[in-house]
PDB file of N, CA and C in Angstrom:
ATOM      1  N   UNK A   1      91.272 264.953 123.164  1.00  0.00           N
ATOM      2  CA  UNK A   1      92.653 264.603 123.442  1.00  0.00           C
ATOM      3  C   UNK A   1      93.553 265.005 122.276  1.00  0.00           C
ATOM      4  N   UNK A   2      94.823 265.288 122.369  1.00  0.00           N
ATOM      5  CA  UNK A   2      95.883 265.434 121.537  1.00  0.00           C
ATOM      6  C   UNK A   2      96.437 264.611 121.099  1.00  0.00           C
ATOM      7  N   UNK A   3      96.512 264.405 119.503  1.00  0.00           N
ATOM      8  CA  UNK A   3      96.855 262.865 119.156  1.00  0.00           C
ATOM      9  C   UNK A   3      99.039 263.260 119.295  1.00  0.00           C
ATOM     10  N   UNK A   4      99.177 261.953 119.733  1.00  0.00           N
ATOM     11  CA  UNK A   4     100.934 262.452 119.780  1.00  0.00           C
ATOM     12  C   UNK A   4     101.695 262.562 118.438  1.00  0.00           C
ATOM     13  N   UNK A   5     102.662 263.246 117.913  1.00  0.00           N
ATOM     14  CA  UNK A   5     103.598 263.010 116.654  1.00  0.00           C
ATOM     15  C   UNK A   5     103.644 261.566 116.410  1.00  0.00           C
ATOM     16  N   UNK A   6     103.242 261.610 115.118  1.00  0.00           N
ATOM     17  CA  UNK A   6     104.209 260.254 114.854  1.00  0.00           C
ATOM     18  C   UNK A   6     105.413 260.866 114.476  1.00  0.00           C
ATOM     19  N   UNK A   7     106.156 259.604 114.900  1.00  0.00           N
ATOM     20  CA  UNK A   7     107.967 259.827 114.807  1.00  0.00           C
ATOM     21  C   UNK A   7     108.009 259.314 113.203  1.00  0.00           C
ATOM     22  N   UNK A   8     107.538 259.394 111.857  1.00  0.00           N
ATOM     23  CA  UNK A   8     107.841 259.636 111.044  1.00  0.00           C
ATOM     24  C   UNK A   8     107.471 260.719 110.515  1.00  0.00           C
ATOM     25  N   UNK A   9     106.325 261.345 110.950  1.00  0.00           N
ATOM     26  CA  UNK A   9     105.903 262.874 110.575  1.00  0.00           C
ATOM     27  C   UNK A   9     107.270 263.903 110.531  1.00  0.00           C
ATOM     28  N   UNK A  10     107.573 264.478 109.472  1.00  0.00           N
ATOM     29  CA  UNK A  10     108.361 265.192 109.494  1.00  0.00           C
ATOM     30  C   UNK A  10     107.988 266.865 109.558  1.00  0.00           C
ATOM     31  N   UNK A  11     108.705 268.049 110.409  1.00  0.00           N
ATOM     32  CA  UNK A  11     108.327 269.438 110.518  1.00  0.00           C
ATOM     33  C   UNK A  11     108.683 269.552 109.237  1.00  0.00           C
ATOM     34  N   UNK A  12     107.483 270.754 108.781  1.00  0.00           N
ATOM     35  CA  UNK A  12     107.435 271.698 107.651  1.00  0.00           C
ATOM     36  C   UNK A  12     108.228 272.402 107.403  1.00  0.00           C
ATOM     37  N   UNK A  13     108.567 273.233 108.967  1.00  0.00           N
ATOM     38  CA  UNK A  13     109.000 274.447 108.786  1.00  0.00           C
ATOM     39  C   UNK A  13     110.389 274.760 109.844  1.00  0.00           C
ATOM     40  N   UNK A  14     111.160 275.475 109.452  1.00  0.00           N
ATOM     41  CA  UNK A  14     112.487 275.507 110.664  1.00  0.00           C
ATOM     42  C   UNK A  14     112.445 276.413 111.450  1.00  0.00           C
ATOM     43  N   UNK A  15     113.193 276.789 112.638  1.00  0.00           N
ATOM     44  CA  UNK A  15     113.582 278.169 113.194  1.00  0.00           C
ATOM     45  C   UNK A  15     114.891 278.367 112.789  1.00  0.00           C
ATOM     46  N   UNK A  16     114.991 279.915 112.961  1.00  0.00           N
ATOM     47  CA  UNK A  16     116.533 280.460 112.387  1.00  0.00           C
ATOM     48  C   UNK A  16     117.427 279.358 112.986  1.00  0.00           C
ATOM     49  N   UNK A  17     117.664 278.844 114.327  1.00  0.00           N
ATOM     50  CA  UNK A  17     118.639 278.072 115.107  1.00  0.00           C
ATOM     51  C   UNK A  17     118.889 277.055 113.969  1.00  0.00           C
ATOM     52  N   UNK A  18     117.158 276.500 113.618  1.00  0.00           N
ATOM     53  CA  UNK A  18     117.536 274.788 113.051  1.00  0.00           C
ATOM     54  C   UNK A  18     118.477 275.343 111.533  1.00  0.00           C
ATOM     55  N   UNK A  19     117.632 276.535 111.027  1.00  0.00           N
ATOM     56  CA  UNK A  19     118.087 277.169 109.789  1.00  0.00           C
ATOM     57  C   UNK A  19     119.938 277.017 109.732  1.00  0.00           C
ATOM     58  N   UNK A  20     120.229 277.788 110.747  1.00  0.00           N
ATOM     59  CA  UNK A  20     122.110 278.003 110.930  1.00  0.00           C
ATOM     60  C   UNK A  20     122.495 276.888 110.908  1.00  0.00           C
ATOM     61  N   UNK A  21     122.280 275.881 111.728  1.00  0.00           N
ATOM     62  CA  UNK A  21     122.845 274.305 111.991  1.00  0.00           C
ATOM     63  C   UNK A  21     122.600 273.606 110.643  1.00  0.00           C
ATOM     64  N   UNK A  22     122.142 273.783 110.006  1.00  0.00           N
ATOM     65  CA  UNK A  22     121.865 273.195 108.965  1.00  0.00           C
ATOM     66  C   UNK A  22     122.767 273.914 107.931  1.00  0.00           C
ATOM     67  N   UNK A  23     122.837 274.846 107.592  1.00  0.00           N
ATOM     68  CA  UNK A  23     123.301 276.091 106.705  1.00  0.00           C
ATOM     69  C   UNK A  23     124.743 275.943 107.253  1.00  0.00           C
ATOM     70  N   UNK A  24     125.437 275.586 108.645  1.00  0.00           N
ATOM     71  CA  UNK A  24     126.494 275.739 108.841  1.00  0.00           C
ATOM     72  C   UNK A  24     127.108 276.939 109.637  1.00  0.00           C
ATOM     73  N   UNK A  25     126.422 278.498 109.606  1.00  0.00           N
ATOM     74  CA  UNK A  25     125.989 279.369 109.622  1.00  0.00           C
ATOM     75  C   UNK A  25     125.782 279.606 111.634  1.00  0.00           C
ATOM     76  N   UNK A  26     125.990 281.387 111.211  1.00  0.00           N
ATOM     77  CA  UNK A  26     125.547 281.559 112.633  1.00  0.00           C
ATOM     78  C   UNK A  26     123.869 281.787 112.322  1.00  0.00           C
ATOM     79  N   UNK A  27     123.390 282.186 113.592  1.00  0.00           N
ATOM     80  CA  UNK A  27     122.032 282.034 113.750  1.00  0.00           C
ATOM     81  C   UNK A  27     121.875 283.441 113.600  1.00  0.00           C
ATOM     82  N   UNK A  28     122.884 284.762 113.667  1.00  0.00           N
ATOM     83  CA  UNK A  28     123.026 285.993 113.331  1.00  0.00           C
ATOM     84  C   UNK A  28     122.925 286.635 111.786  1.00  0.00           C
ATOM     85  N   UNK A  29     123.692 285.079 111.349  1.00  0.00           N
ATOM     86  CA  UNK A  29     123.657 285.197 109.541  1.00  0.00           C
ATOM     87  C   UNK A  29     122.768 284.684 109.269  1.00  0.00           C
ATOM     88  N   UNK A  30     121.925 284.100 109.848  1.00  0.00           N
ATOM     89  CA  UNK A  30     120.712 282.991 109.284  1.00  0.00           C
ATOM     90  C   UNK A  30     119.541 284.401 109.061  1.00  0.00           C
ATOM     91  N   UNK A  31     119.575 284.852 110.676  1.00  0.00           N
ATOM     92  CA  UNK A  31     118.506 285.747 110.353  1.00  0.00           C
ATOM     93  C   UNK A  31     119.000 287.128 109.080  1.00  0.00           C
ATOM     94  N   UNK A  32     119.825 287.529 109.132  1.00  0.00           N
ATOM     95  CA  UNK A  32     120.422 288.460 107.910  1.00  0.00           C
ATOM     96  C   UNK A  32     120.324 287.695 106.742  1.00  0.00           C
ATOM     97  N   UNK A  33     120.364 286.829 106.310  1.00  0.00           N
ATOM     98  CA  UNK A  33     119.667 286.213 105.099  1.00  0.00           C
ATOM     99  C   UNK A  33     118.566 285.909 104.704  1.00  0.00           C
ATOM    100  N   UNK A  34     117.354 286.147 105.738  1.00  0.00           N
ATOM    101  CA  UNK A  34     116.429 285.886 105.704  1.00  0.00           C
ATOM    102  C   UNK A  34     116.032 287.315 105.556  1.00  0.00           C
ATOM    103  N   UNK A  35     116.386 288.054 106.233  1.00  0.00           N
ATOM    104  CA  UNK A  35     115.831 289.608 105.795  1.00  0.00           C
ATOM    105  C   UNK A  35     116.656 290.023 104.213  1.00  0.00           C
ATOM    106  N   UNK A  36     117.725 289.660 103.907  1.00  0.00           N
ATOM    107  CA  UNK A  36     117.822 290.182 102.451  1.00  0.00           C
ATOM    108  C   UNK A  36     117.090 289.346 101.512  1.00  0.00           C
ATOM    109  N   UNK A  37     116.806 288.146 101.586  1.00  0.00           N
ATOM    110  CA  UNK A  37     115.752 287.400 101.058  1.00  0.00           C
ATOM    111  C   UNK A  37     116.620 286.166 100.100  1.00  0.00           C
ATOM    112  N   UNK A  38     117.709 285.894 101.175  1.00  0.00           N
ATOM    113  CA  UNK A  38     118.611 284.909 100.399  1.00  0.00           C
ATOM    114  C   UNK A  38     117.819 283.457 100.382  1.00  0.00           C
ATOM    115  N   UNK A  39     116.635 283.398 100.856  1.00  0.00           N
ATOM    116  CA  UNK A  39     115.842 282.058 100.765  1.00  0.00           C
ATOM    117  C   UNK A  39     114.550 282.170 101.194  1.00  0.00           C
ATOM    118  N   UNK A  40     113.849 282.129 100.865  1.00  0.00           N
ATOM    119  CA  UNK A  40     112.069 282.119 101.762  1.00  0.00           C
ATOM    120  C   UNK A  40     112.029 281.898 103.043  1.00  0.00           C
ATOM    121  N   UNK A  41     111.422 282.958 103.523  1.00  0.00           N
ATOM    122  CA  UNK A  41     111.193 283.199 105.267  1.00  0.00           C
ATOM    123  C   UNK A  41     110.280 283.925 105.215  1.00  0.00           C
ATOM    124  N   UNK A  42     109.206 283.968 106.485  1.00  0.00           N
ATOM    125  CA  UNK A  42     108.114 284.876 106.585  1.00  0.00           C
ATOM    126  C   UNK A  42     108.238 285.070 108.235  1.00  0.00           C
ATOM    127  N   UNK A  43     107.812 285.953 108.557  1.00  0.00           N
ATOM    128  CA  UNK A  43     107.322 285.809 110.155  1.00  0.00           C
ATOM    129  C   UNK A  43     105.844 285.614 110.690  1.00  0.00           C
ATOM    130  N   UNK A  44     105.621 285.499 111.745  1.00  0.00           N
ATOM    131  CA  UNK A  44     104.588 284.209 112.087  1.00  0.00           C
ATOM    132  C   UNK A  44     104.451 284.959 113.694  1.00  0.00           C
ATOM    133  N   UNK A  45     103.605 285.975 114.346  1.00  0.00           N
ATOM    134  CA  UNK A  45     103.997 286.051 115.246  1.00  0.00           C
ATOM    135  C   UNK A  45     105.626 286.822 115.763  1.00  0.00           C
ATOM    136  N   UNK A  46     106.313 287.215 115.162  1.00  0.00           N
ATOM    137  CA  UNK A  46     107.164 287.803 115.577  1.00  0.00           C
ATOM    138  C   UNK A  46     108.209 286.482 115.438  1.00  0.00           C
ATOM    139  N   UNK A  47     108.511 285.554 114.945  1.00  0.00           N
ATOM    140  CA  UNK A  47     108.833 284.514 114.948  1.00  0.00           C
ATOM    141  C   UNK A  47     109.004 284.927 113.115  1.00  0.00           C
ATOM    142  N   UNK A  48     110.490 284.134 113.118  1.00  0.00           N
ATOM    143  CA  UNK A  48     110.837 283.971 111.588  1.00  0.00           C
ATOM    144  C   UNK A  48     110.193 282.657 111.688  1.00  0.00           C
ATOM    145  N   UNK A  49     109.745 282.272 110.483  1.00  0.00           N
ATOM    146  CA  UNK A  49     109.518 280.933 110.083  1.00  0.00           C
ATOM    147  C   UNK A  49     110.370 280.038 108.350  1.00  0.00           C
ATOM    148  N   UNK A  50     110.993 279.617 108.125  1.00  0.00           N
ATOM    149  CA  UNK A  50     111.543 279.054 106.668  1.00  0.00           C
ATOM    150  C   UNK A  50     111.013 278.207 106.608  1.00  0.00           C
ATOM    151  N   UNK A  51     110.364 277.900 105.511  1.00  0.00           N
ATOM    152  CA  UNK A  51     109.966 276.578 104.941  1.00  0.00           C
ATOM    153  C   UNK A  51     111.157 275.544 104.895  1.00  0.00           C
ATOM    154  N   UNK A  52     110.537 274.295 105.501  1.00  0.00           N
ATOM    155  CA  UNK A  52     111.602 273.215 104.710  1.00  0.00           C
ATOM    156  C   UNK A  52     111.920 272.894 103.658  1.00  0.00           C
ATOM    157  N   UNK A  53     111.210 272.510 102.771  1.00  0.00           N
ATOM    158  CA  UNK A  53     111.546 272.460 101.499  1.00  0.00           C
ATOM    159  C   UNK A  53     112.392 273.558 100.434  1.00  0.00           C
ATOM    160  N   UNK A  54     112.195 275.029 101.339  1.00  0.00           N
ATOM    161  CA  UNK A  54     112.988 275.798 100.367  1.00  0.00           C
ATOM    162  C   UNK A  54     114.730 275.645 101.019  1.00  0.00           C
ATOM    163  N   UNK A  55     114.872 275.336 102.407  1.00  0.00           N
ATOM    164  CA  UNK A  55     116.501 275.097 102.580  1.00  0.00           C
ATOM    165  C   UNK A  55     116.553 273.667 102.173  1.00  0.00           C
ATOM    166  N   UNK A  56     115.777 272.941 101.677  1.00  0.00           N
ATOM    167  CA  UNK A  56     116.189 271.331 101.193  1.00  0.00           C
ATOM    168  C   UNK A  56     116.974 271.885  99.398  1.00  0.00           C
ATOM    169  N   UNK A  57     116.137 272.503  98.784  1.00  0.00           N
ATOM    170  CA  UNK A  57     116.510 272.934  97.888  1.00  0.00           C
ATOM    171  C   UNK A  57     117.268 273.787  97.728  1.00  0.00           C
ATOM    172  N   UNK A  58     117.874 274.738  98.811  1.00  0.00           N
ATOM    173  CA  UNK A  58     119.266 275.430  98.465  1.00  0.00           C
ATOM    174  C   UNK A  58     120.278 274.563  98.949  1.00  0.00           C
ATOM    175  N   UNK A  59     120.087 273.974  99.947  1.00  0.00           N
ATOM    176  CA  UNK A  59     121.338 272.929 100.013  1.00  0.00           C
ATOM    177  C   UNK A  59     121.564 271.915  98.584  1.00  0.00           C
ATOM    178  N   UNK A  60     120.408 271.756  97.922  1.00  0.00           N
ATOM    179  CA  UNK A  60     120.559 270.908  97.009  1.00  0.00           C
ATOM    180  C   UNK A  60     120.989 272.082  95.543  1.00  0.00           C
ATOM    181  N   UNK A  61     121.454 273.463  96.067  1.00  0.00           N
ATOM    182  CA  UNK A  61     121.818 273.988  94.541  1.00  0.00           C
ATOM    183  C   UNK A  61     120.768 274.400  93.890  1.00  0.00           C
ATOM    184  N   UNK A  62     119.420 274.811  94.393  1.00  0.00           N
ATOM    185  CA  UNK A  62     118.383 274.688  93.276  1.00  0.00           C
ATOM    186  C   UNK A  62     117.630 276.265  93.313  1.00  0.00           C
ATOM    187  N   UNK A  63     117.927 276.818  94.607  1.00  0.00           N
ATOM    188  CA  UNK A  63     117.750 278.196  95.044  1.00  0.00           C
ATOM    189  C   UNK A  63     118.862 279.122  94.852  1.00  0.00           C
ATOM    190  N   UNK A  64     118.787 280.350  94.304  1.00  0.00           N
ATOM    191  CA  UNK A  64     119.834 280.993  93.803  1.00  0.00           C
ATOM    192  C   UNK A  64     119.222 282.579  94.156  1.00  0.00           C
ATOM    193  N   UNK A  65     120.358 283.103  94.687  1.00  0.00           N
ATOM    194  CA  UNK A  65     119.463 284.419  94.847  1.00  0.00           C
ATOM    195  C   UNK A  65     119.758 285.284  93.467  1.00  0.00           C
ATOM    196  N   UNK A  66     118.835 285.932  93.389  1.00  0.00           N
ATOM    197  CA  UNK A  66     118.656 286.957  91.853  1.00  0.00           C
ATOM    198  C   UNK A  66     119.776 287.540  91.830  1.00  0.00           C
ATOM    199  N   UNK A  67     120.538 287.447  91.275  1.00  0.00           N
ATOM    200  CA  UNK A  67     121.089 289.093  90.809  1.00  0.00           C
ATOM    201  C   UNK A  67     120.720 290.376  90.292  1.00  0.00           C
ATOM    202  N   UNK A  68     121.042 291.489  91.375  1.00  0.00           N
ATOM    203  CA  UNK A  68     120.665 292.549  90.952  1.00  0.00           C
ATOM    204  C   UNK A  68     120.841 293.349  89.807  1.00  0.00           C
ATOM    205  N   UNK A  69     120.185 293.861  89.005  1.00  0.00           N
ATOM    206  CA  UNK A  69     120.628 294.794  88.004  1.00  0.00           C
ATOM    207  C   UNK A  69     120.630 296.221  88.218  1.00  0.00           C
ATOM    208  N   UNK A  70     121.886 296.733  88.006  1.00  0.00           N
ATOM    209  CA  UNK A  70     122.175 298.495  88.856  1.00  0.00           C
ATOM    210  C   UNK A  70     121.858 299.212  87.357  1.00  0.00           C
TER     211      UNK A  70
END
């Protein structure tokens, strides 16, 4: 049998949608930030995947994207 969620278990990981709503963001810019590498994302299946913890920490100021040197 499948044990059910507990309703305090929290997801790991977001989709671009949860990514934008959160970010404020379209879900067009979510994924374009994820391909320039404005925050940790991988794909999974053809599926972007973001960690939670890395948009907990750019909302919190703590993720910064590099600056390039030309």
């Amino acid at each position: 049998m499948f044990k059910q969620k507990d309703e305090k278990e929290e997801k790991q990981t977001l989709s671009m949608p949860e990514v934008a709503k959160l970010l404020g963001i379209s879900v067009k810019t979510a994924y374009e930030g994820a391909k320039r590498g404005d925050y940790p994302a991988f794909k999974i299946m053809g599926r972007w995947i973001v960690p939670k913890p890395a948009i907990d920490k750019l909302l919190a100021g703590e993720i910064r994207k590099s600056e390039k040197n030309d």
